[in-house]
Protein backbone atom coordinates (compact mmCIF):
# COMPACT_ATOMS: atom_id res chain seq x y z
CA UNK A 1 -35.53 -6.82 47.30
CA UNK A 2 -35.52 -8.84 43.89
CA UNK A 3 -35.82 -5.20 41.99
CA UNK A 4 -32.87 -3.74 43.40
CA UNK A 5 -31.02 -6.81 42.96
CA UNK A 6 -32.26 -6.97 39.29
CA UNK A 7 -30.73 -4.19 38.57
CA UNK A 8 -27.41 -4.18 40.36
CA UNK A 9 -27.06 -7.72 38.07
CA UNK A 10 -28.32 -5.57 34.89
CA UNK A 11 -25.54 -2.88 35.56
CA UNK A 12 -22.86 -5.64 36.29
CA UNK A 13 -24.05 -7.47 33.10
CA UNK A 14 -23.47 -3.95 30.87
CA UNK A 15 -20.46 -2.84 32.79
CA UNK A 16 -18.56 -6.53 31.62
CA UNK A 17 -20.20 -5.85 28.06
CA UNK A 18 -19.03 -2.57 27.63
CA UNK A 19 -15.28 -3.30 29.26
CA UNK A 20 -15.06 -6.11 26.64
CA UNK A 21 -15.97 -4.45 23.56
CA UNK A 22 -13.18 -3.67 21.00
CA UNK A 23 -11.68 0.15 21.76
CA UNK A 24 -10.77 2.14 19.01
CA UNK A 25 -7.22 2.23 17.68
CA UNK A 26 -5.39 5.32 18.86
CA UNK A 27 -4.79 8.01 16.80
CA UNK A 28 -1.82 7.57 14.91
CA UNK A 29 1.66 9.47 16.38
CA UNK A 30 3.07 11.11 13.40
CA UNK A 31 6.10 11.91 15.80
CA UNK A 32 7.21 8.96 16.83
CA UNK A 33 6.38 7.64 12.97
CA UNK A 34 8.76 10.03 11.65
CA UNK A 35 11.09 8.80 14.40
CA UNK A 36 11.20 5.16 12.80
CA UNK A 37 11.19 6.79 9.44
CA UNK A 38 14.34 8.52 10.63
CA UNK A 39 16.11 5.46 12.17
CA UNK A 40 14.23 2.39 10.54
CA UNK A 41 13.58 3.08 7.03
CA UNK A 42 15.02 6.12 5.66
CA UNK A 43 18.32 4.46 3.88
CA UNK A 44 16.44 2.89 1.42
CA UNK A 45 12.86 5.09 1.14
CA UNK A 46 14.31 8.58 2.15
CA UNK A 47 13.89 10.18 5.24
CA UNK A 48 9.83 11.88 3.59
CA UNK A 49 9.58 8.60 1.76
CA UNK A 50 10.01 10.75 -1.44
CA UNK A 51 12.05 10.25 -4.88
CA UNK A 52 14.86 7.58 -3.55
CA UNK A 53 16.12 4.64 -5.69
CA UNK A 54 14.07 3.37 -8.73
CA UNK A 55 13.96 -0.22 -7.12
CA UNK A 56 12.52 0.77 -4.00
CA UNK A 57 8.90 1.95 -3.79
CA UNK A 58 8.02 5.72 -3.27
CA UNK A 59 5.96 5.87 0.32
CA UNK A 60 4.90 9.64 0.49
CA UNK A 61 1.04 9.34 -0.51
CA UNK A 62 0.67 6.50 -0.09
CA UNK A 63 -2.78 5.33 2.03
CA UNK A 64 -1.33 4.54 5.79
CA UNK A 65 -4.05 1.28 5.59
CA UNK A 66 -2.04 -0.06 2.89
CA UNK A 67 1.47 0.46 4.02
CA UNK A 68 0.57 -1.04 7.58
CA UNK A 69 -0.88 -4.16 5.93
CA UNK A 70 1.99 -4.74 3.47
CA UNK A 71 4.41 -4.23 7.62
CA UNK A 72 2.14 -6.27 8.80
CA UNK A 73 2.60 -9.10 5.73
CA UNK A 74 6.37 -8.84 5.89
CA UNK A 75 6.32 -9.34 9.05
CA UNK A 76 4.10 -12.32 9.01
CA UNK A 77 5.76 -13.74 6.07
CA UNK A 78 3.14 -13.04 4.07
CA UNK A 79 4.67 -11.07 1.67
CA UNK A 80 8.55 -12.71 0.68
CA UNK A 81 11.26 -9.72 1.15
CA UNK A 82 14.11 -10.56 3.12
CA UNK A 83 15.63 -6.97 3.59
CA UNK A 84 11.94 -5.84 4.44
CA UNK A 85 10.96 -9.19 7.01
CA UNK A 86 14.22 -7.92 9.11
CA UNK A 87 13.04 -4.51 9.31
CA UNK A 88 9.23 -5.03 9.80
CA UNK A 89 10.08 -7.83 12.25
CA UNK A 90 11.82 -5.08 14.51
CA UNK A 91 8.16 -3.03 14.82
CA UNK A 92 5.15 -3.61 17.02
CA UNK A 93 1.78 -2.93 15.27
CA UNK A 94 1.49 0.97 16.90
CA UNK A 95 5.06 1.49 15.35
CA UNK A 96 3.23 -0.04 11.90
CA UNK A 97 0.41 2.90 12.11
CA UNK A 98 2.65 5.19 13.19
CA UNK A 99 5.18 5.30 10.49
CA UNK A 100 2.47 4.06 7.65
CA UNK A 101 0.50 7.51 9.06
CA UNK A 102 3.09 9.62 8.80
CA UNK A 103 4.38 8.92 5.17
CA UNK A 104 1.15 9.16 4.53
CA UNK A 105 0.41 12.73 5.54
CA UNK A 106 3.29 13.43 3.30
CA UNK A 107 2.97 14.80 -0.27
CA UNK A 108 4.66 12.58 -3.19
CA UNK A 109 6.89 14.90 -5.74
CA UNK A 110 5.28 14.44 -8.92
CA UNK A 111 7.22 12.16 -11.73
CA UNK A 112 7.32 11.92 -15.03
CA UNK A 113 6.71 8.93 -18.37
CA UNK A 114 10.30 8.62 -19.79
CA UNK A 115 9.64 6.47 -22.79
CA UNK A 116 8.05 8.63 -25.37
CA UNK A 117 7.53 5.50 -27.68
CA UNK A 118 5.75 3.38 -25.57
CA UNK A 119 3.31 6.48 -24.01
CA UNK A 120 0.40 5.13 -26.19
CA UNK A 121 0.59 1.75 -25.36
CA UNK A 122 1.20 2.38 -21.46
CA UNK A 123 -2.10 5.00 -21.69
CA UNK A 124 -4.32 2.78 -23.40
CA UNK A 125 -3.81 0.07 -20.86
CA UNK A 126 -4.48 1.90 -17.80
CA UNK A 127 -7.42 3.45 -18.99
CA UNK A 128 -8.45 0.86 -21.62
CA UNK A 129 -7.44 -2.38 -20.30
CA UNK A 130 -6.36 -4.94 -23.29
CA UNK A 131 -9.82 -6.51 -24.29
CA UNK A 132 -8.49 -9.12 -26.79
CA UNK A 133 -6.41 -10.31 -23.10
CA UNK A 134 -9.13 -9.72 -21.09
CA UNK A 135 -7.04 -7.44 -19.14
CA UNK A 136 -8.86 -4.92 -17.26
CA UNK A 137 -8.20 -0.80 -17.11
CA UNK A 138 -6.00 -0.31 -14.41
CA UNK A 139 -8.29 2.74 -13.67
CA UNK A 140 -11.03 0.69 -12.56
CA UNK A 141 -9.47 -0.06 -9.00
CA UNK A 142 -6.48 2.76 -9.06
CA UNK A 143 -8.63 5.37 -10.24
CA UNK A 144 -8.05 7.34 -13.02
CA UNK A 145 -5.56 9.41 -11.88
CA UNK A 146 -3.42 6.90 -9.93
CA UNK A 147 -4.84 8.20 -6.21
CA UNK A 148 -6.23 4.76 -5.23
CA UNK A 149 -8.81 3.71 -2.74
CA UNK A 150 -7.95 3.64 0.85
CA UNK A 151 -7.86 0.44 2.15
CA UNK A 152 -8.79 -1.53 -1.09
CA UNK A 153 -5.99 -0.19 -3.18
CA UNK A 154 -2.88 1.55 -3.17
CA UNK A 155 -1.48 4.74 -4.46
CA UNK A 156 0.36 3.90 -8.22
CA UNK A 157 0.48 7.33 -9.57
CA UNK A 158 3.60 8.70 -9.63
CA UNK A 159 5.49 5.65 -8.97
CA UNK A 160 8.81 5.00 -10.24
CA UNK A 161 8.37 3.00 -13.23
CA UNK A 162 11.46 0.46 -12.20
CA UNK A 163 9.45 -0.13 -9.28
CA UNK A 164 6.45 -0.96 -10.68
CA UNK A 165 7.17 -3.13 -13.72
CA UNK A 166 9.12 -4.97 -10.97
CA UNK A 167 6.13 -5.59 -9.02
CA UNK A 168 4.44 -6.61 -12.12
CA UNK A 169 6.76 -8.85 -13.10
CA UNK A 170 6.86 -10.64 -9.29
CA UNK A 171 2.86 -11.18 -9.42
CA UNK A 172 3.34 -12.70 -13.16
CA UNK A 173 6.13 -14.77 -11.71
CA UNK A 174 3.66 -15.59 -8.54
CA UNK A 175 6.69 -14.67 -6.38
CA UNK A 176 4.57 -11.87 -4.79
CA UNK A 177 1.14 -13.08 -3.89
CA UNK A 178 -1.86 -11.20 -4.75
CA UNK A 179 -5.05 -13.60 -6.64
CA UNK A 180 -6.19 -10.45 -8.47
CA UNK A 181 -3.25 -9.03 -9.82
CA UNK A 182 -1.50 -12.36 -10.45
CA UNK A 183 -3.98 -12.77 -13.05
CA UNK A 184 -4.03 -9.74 -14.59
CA UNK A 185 0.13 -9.40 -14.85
CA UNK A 186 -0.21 -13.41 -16.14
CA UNK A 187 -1.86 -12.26 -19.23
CA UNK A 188 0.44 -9.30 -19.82
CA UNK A 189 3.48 -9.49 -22.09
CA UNK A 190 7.30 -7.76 -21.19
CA UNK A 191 6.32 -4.51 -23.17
CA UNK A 192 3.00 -3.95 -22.02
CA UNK A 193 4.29 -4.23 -18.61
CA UNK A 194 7.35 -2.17 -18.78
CA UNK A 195 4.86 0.42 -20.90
CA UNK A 196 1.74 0.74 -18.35
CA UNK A 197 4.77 0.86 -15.11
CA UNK A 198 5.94 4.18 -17.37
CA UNK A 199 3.16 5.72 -18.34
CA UNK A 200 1.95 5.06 -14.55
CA UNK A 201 5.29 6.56 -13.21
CA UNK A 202 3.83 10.23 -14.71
CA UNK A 203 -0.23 10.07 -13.52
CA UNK A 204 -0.81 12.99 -11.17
């Protein structure tokens, strides 16, 4: 009797491991994402999250990880944005993937550097870094193109340039929150900024 009973316990003890592991997420729904895109988000960010205003950030492209962290942080409070806390308070976490998924199975229109003058100096600190600042290449962590990593880094290529010097400007300021970048932007003056965020706004 003790065999059969050793076993019904060893199939009872598995059965409550393997209904307590962690599931995998669902697949994103890329429907009901572009549903939220459609009645959440596309005033300011477009209804693809494509070329809209300068100030606001281009979502197309743009690795679903990140933009469901930086929900997730507005949300939380995390990340200060008053507009963006009202919106990303209104969305549970599958709405989060959802909508991050489906701007990112969209395609970003390609931009363009508008600053002929300042080309040089945007180009050789993306690639180059500023050694004398110890400022690193931004290509080290965006890539050399602008793509990215998932999950570690976002998208910059392409970016609108207004957008991006903001940004800059908000982790110098230590009004966005982000160790790494706060010290790079900290040792960064107002043209090198404003010349990287155009030169970035034309990587493809």
């Amino acid at each position: 009797m003790k065999t059969p009973l050793r076993l019904l316990a060893l199939t009872l003890i598995a059965a409550s491991a393997h209904a307590n592991a962690p599931q995998p997420a669902a697949k994103p729904d890329l429907a009901k994402g572009q549903a939220i895109s459609s009645q959440v988000c596309a005033a300011c960010h477009t209804a693809d999250g494509s070329r809209g205003s300068p100030a606001n950030p281009i979502l197309a492209g743009q690795h679903p990880e990140y933009l469901a962290k930086q929900l997730a942080d507005f949300k939380s409070g995390k990340r200060k944005n008053a507009i963006m806390a009202g919106f990303a308070g209104t969305l549970s976490e599958d709405d989060m993937r959802n909508v991050a998924a489906f701007y990112g199975s969209k395609t970003a229109k390609p931009g363009f550097a508008k600053n002929k003058d300042s080309v040089a100096l945007g180009q050789q600190i993306y690639r180059g870094g500023i050694a004398a600042k110890g400022v690193p290449a931004c290509a080290g962590c965006h890539s050399p193109n602008g793509a990215g990593l998932p999950v570690q880094y976002p998208r910059v290529g392409g970016q609108h340039a207004d957008y991006t010097e903001a940004q800059l400007n908000a982790f110098r300021a230590g009004s966005r929150v982000n160790v790494q970048m706060s010290a790079i932007a900290a040792k960064m003056n107002d043209a090198e900024i404003k010349a990287v965020s155009d030169y970035i706004a034309g990587l493809r």
